[in-house]
N, C-alpha and C. Protein backbone atom coordinates (compact mmCIF):
# COMPACT_ATOMS: atom_id res chain seq x y z
N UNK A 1 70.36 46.87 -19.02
CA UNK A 1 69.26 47.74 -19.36
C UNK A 1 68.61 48.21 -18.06
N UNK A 2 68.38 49.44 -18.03
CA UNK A 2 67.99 49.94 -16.98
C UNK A 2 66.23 49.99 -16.73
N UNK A 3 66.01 50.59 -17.77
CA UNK A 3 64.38 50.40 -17.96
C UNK A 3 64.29 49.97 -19.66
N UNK A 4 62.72 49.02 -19.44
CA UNK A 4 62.55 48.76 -20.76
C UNK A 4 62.22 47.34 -21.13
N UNK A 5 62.11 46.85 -21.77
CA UNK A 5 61.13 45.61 -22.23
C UNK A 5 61.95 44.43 -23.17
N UNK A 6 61.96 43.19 -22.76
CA UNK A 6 62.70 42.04 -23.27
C UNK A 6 61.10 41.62 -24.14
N UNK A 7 61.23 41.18 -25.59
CA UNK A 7 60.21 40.49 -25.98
C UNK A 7 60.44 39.33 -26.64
N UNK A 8 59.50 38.17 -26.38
CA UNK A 8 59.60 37.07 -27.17
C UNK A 8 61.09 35.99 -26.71
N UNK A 9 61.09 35.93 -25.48
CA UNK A 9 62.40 35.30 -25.06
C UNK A 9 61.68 34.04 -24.61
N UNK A 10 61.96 33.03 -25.56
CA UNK A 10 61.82 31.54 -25.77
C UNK A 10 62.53 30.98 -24.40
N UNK A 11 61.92 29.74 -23.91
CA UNK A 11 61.73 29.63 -22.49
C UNK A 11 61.78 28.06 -22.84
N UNK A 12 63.06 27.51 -22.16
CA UNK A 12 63.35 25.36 -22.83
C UNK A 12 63.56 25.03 -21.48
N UNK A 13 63.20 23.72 -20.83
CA UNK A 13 63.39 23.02 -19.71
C UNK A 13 63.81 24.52 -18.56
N UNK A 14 63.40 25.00 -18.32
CA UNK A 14 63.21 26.68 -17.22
C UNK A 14 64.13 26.89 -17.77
N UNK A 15 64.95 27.40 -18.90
CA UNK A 15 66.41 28.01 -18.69
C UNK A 15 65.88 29.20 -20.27
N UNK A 16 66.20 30.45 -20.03
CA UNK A 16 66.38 31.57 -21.24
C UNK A 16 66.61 30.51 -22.52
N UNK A 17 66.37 31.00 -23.79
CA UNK A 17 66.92 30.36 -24.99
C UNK A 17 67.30 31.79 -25.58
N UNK A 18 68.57 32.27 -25.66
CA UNK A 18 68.82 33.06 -26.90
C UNK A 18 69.47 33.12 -28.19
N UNK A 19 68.86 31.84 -28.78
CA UNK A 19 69.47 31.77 -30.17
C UNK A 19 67.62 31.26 -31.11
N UNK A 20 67.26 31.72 -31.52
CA UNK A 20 67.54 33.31 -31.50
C UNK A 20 67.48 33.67 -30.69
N UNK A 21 67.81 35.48 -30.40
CA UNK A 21 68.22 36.70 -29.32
C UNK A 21 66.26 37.40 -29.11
N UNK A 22 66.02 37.59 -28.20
CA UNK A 22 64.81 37.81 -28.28
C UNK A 22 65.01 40.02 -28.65
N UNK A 23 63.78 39.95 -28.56
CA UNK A 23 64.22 41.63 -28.90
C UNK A 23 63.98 42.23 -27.91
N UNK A 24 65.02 42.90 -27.83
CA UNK A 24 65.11 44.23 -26.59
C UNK A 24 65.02 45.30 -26.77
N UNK A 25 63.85 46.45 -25.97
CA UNK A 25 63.60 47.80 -26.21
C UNK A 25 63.88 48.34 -24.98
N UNK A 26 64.58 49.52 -25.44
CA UNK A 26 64.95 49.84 -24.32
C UNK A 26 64.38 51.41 -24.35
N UNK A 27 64.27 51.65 -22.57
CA UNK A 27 63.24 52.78 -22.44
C UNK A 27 64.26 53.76 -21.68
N UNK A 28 63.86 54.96 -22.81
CA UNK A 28 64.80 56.06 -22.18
C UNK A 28 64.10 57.20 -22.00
N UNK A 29 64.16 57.96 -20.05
CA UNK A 29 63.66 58.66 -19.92
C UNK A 29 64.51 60.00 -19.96
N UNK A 30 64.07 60.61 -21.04
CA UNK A 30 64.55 61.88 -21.35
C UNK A 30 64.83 62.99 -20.21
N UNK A 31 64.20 62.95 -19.27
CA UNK A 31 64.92 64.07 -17.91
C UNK A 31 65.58 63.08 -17.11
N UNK A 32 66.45 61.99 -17.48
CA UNK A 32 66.98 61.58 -16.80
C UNK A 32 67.86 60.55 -17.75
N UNK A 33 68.13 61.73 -18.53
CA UNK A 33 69.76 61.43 -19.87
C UNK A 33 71.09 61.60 -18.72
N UNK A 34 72.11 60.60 -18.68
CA UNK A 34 73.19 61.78 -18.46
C UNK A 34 73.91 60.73 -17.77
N UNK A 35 75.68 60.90 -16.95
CA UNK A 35 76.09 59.89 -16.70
C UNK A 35 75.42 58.78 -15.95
N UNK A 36 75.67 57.57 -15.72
CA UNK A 36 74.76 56.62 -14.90
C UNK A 36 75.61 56.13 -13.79
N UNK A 37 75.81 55.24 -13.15
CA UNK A 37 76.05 54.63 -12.20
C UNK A 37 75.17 53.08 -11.84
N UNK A 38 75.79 52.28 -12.66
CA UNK A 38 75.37 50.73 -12.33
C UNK A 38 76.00 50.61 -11.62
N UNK A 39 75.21 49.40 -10.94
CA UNK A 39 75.45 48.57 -9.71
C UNK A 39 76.41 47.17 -10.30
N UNK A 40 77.40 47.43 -9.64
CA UNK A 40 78.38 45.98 -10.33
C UNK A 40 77.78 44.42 -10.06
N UNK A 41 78.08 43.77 -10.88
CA UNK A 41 77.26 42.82 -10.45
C UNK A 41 78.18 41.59 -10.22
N UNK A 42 78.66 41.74 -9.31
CA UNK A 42 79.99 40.67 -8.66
C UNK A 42 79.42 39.37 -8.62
N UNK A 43 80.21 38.78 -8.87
CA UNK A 43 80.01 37.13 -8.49
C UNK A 43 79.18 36.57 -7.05
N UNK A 44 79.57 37.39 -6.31
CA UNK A 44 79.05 37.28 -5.07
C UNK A 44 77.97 38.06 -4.30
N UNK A 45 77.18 38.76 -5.36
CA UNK A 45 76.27 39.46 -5.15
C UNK A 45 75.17 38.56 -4.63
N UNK A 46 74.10 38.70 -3.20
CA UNK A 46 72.74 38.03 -3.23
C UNK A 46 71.69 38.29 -4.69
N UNK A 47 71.11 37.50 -4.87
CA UNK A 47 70.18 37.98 -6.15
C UNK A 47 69.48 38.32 -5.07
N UNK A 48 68.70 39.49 -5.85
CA UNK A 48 67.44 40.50 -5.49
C UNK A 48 66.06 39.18 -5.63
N UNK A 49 64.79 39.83 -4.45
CA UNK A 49 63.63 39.11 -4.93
C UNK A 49 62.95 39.28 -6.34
N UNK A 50 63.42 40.22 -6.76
CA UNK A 50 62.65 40.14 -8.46
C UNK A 50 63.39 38.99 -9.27
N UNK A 51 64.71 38.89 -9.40
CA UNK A 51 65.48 37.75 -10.01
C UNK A 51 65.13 36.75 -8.77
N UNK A 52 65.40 36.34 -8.15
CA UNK A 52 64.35 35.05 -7.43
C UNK A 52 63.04 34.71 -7.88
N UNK A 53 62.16 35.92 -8.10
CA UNK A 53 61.11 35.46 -8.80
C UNK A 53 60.91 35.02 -10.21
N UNK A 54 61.63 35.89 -11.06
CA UNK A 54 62.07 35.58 -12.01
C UNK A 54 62.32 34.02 -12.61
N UNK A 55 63.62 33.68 -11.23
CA UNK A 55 63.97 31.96 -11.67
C UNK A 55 63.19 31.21 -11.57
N UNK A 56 62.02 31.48 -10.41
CA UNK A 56 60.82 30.72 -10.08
C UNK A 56 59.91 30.19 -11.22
N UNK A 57 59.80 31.70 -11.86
CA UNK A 57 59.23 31.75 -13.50
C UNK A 57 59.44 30.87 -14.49
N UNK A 58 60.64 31.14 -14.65
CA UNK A 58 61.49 30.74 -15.08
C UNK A 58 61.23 28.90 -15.28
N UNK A 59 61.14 28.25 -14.36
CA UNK A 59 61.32 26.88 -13.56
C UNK A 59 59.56 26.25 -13.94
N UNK A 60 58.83 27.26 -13.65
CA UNK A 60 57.53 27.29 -13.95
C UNK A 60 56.64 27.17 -15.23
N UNK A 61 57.83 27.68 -15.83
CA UNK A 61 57.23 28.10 -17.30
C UNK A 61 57.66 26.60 -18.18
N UNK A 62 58.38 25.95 -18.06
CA UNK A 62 59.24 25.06 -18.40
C UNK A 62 59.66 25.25 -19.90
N UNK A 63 58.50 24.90 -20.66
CA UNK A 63 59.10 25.56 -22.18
C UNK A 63 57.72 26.33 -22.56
N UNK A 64 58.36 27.41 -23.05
CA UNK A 64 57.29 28.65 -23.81
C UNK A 64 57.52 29.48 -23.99
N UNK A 65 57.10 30.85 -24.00
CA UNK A 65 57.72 32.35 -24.72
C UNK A 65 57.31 33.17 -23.44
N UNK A 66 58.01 33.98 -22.74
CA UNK A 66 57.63 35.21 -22.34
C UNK A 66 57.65 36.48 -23.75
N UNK A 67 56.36 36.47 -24.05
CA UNK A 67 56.35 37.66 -24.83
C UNK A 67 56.91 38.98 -24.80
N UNK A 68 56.85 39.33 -23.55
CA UNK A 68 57.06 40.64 -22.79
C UNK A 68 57.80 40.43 -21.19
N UNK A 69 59.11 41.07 -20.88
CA UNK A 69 59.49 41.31 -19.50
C UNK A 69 59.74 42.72 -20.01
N UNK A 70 59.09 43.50 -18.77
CA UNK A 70 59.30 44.27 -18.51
C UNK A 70 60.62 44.55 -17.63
N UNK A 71 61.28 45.48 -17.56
CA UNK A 71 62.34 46.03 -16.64
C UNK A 71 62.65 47.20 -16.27
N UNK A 72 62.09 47.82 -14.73
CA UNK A 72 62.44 48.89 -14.06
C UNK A 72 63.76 49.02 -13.33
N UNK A 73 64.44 49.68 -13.01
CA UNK A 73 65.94 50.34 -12.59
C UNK A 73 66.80 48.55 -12.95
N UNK A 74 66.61 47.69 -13.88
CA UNK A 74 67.60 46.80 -13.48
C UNK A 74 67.28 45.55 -13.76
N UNK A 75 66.30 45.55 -13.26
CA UNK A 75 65.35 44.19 -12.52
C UNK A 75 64.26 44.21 -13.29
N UNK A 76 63.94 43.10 -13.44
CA UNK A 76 62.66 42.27 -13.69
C UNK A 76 61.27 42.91 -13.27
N UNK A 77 60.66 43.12 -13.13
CA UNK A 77 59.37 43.66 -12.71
C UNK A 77 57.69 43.53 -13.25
N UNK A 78 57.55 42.65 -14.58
CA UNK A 78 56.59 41.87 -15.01
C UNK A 78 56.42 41.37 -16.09
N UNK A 79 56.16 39.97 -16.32
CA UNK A 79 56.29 39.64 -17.31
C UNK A 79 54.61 39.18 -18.34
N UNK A 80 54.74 39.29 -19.65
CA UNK A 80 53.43 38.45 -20.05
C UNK A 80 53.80 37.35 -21.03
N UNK A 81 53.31 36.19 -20.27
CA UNK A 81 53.53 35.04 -20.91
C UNK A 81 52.49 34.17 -22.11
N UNK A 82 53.22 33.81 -22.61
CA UNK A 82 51.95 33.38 -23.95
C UNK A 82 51.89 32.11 -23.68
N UNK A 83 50.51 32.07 -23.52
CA UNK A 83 49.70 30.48 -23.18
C UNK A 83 48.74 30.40 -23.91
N UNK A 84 48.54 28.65 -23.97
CA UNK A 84 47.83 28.59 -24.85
C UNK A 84 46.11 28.55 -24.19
N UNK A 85 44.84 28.38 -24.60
CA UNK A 85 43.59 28.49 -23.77
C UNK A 85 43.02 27.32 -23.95
């Protein structure tokens, strides 16, 4: 997904849970329909600092819901997490 929003992705000892699949919306900008060009994502790719931060999150969160990740060109870019007060 290029742009667009992960919601409700259940969060066990830092690691994703997708069973269930959380819901994904995906954001499409209309002047900018048309072929694409992803970035392959080889085995041997460095992760980017947004996925570094991400795992950090990730690790942080230990178990709980990110309600909302956001995602610009790819990547991660903010998330809102549901806590309790």
């Amino acid at each position: 997904m290029n742009f667009g929003r992960i919601e409700a992705l259940a969060v066990r000892g830092g690691e994703p849970v997708l069973d269930p699949p959380p819901r994904v919306v995906r954001a499409v900008r209309l002047s900018e329909v048309g072929p694409s060009c992803p970035e392959s994502a080889g085995a041997q790719s460095p992760l980017k600092r947004a996925e570094i931060a991400l795992l950090s999150m990730l690790s942080a969160i230990g178990t709980g819901v990110i309600e909302v990740m956001k995602v610009h060109d790819g990547l991660p870019v903010a998330l809102e997490i549901h806590e309790q007060a």
